[in-house]
Protein backbone atom coordinates (compact mmCIF):
# COMPACT_ATOMS: atom_id res chain seq x y z
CA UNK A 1 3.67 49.84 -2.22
CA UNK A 2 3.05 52.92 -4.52
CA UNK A 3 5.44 55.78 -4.13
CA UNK A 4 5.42 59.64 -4.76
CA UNK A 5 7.68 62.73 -3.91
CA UNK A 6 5.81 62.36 -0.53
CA UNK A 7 3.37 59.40 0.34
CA UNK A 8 3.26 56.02 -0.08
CA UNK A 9 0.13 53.52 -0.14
CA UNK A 10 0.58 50.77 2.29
CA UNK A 11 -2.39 49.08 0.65
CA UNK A 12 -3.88 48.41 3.98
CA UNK A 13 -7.27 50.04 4.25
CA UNK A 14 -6.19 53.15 2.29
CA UNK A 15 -3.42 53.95 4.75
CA UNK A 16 -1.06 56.60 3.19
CA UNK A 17 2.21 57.43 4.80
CA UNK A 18 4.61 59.73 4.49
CA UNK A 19 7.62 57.54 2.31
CA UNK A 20 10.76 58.19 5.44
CA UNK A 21 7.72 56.12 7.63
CA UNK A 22 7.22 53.73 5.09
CA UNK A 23 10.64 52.82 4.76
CA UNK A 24 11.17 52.47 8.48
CA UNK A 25 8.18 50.51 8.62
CA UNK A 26 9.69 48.47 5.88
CA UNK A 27 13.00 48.17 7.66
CA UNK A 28 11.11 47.21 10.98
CA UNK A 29 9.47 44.18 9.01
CA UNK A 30 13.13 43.39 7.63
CA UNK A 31 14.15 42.72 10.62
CA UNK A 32 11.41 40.36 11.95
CA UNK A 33 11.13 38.50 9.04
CA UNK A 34 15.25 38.16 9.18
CA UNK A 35 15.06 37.07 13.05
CA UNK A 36 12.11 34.57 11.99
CA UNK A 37 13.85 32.95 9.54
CA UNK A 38 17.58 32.77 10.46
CA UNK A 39 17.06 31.99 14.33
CA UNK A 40 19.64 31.59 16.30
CA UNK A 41 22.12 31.60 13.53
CA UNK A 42 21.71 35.05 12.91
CA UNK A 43 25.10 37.27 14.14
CA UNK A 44 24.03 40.69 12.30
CA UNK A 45 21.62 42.74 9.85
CA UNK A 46 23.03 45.69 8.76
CA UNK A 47 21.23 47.70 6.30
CA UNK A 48 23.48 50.45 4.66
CA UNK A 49 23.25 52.48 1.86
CA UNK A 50 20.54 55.44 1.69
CA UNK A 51 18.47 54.02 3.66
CA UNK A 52 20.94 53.23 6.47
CA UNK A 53 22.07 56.79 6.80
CA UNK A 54 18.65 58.57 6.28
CA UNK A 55 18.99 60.02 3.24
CA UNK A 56 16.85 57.91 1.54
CA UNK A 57 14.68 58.92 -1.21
CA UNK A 58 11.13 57.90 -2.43
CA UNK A 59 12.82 55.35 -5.05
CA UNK A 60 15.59 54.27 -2.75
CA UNK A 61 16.21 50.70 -2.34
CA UNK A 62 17.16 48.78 0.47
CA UNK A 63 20.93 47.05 0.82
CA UNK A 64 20.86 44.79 3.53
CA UNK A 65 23.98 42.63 5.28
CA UNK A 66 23.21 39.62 6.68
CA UNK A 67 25.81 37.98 9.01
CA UNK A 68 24.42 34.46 9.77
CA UNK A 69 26.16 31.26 10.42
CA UNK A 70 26.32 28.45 8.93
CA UNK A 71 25.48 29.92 5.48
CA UNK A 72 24.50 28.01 2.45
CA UNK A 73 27.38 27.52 0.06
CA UNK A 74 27.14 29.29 -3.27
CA UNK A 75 25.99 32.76 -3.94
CA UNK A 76 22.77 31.31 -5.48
CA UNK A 77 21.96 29.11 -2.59
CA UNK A 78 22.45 32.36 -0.44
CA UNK A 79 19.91 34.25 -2.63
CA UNK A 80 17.42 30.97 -2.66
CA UNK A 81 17.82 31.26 1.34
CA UNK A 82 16.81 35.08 1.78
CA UNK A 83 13.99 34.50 -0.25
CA UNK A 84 11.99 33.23 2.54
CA UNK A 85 12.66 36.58 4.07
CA UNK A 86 11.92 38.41 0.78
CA UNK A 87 8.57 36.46 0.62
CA UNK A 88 7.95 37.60 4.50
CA UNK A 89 7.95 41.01 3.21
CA UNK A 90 5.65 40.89 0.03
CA UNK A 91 3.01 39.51 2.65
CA UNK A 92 3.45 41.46 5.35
């Protein structure tokens, strides 16, 4: 995804969106991806931050809270695991 000040190419058949849409778009796909992958053990996503309050800006990120149990053990092992969701995103 390309940002500017105000649009944002989704790369799908020259759609361009204003960046607010693209983010909730973004978010929307967060949260599939995050139900897909952690199932049932999924308690919570919370995504805070910017984003999460709607003050977001063109070269916001996205901070995300996920609240699943059981987790994997480690902080790396943790990252490895959301990965899948990461990877969810890039293809979506």
């Amino acid at each position: 995804m390309l940002m500017s000040n105000r649009t944002v190419d989704t790369g799908l058949s020259g759609v361009i969106i204003g960046y607010r849409e693209a983010f909730e778009t973004l978010i929307l796909a967060l949260r599939q991806a995050t139900v897909r992958h952690y199932g049932d053990r999924l308690i919570s996503l919370a995504v805070f931050g910017s984003v999460g309050r709607g003050t977001m800006r063109p070269d916001s990120d996205v901070d995300a809270l996920v609240v699943a149990t059981p987790l994997a053990v480690g902080r790396l092992r943790r990252v490895e695991d959301f990965s899948s969701v990461e990877a969810q995103l890039h293809t979506s």
